[in-house]
C-alpha atoms as a PDB file:
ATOM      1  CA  UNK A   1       0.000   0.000   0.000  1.00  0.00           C
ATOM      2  CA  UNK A   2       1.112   3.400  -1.037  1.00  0.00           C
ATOM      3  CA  UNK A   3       0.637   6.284   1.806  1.00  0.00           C
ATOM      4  CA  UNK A   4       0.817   9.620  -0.150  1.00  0.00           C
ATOM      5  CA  UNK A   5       1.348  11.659   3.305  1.00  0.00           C
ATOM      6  CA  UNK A   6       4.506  10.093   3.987  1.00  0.00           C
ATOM      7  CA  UNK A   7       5.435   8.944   0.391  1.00  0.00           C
ATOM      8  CA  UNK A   8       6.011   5.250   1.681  1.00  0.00           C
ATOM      9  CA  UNK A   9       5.219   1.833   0.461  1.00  0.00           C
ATOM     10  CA  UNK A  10       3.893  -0.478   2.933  1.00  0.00           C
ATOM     11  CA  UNK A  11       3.234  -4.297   3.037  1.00  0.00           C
ATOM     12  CA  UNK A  12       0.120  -6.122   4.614  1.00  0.00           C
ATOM     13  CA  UNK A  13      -0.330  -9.660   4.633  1.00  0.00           C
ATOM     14  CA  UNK A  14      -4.312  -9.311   4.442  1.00  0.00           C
ATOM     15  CA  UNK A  15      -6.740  -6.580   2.577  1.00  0.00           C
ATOM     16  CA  UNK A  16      -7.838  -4.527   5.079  1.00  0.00           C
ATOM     17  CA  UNK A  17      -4.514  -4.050   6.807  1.00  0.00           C
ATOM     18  CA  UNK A  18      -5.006  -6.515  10.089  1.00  0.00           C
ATOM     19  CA  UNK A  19      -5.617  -4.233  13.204  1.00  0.00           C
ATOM     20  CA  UNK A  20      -7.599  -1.535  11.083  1.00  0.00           C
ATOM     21  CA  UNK A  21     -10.274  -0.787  13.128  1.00  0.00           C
ATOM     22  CA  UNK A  22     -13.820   0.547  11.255  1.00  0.00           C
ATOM     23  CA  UNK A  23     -14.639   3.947  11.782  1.00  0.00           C
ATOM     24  CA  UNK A  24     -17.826   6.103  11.370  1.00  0.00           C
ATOM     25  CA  UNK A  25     -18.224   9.666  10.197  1.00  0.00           C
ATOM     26  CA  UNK A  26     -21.101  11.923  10.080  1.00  0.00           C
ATOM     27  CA  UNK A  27     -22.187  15.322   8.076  1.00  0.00           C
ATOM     28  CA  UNK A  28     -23.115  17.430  11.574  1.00  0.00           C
ATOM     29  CA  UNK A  29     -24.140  20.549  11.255  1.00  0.00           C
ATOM     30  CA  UNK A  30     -22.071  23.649  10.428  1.00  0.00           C
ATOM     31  CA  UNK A  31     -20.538  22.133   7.818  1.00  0.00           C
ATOM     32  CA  UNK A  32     -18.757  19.600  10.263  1.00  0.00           C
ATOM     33  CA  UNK A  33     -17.344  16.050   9.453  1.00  0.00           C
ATOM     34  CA  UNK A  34     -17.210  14.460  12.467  1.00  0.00           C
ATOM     35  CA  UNK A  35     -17.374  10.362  14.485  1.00  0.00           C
ATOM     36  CA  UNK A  36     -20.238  11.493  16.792  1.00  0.00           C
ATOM     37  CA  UNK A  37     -24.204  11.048  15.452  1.00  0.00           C
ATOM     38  CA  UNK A  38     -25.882  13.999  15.021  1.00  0.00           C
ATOM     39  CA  UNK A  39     -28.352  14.831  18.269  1.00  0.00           C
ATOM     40  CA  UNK A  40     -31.162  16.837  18.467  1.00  0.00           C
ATOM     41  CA  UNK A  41     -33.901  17.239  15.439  1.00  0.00           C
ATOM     42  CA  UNK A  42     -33.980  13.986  13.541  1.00  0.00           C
ATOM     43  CA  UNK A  43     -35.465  15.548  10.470  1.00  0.00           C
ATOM     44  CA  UNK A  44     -32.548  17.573  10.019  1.00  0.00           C
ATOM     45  CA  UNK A  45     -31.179  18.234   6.610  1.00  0.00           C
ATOM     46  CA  UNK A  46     -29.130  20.798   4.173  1.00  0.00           C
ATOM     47  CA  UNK A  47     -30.334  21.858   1.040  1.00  0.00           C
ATOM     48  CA  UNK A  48     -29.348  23.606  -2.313  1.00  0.00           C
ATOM     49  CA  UNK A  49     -31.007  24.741  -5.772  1.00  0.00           C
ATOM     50  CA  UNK A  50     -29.691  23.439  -8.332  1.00  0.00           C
ATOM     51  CA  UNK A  51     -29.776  24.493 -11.789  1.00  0.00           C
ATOM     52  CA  UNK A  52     -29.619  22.494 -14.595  1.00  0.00           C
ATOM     53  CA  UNK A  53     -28.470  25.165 -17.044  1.00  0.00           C
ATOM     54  CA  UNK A  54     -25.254  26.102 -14.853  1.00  0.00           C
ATOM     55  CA  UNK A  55     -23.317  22.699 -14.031  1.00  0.00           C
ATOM     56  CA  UNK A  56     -20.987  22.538 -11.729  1.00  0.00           C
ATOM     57  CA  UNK A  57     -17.773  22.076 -13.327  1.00  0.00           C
ATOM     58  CA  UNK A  58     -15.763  18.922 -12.735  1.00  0.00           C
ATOM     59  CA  UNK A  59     -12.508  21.411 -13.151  1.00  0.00           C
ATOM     60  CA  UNK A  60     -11.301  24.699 -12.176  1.00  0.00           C
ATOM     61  CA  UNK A  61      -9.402  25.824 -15.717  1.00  0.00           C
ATOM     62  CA  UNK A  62     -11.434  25.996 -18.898  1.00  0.00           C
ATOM     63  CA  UNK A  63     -10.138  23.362 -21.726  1.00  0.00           C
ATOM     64  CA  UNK A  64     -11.015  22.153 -25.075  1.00  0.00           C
ATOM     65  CA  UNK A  65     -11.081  18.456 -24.243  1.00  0.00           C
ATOM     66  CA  UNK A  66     -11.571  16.551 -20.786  1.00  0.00           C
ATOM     67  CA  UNK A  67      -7.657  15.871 -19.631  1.00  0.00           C
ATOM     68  CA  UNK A  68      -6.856  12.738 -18.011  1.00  0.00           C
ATOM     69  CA  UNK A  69      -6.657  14.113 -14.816  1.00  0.00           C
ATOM     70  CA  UNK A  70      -9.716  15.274 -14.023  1.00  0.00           C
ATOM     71  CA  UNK A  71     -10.644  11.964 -12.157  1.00  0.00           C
ATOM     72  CA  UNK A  72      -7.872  13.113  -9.706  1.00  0.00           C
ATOM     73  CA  UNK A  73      -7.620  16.842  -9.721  1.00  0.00           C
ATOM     74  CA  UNK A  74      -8.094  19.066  -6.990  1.00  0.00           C
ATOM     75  CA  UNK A  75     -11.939  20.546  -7.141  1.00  0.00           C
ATOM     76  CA  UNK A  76     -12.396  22.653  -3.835  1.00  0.00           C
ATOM     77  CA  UNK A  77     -12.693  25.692  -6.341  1.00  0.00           C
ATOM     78  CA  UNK A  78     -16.207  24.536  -6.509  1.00  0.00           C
ATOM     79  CA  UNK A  79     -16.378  24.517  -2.708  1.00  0.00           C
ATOM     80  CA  UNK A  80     -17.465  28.363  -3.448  1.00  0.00           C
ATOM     81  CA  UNK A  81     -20.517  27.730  -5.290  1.00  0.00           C
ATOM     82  CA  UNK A  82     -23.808  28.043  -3.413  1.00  0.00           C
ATOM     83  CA  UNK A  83     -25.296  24.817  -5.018  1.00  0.00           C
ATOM     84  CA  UNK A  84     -21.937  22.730  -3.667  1.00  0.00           C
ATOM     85  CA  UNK A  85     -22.279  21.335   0.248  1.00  0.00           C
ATOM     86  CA  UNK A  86     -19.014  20.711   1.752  1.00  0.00           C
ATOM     87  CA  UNK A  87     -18.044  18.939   5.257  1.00  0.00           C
ATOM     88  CA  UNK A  88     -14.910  18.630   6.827  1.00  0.00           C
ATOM     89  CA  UNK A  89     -13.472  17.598  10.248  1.00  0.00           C
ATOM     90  CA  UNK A  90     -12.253  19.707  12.588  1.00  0.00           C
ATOM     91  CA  UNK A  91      -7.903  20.093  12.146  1.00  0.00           C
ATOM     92  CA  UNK A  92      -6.597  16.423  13.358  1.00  0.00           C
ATOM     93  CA  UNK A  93      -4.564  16.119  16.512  1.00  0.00           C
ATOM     94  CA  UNK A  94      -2.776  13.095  15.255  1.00  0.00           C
ATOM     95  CA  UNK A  95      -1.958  11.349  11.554  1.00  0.00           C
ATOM     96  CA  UNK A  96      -4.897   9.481  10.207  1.00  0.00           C
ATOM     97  CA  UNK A  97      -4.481   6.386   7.727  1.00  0.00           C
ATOM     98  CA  UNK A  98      -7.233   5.378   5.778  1.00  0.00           C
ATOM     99  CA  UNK A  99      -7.157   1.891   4.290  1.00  0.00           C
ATOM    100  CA  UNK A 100      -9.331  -0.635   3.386  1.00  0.00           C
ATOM    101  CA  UNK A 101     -12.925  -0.261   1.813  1.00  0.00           C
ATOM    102  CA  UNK A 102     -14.683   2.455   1.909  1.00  0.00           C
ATOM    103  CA  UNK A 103     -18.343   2.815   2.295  1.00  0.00           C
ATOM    104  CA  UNK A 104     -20.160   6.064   2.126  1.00  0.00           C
ATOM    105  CA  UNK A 105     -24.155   5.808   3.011  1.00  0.00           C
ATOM    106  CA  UNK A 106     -26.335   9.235   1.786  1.00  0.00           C
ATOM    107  CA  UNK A 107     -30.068   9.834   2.555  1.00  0.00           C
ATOM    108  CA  UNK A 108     -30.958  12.420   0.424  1.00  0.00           C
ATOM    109  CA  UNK A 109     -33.950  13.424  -1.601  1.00  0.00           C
ATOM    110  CA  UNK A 110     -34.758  15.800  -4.950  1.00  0.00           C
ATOM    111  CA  UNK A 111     -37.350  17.198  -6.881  1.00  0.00           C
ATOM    112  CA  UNK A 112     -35.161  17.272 -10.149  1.00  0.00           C
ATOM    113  CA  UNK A 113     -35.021  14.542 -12.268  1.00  0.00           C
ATOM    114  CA  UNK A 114     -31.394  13.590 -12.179  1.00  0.00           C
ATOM    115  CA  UNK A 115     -28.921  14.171  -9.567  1.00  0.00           C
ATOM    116  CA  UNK A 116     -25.101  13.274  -8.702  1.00  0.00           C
ATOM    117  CA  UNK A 117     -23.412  12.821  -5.431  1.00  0.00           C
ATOM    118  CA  UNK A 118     -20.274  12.323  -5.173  1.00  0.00           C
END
């Protein structure tokens, strides 16, 4: 396994690493990305409008053709836009690895007739 933060390779002898321990993560409010449930209101939600006719762009530089990079490139420009929701954890006190499968579990709704989460 490659860990970009350090720029190391690393063996395991089984897929998840043995000792990786699951963890949960929530969308909280403010914004937040954090391991504790949300309390309080349990029909709690964010929202946006979103409008067909202005897409939000999958990169921040205008090109002729999609470049093979775009799977990979760095897209908080669009963090700006009013129809983009963004979470994120508080600043960590300690290095995080992330390995193994990932699962991500949404509960959303829309009154369009095509959406993308992602």
């Amino acid at each position: 396994m490659f860990e970009t933060g350090r720029n190391e390779w690393h063996k395991h002898d089984a897929w998840p690493p043995k000792g990786a321990k699951p963890k949960t993560l929530y969308f909280r409010e403010g914004g937040k990305l954090a391991e504790g449930a949300p309390t309080g209101r349990g029909d709690a939600f964010d929202e946006y409008i979103s409008d067909p006719d202005k897409p939000v762009p999958y990169m921040g530089e205008v090109t002729q053709n999609m470049t093979v990079t775009y799977m990979v490139a760095d897209q908080r420009f669009a963090s700006s836009r009013t129809d983009v929701l963004v979470y994120q954890t508080d600043p960590l006190e300690a290095d995080l690895r992330v390995a193994g499968p990932l699962k991500a579990t949404l509960h959303v709704s829309t009154t369009g007739t095509d959406s993308d989460w992602g």
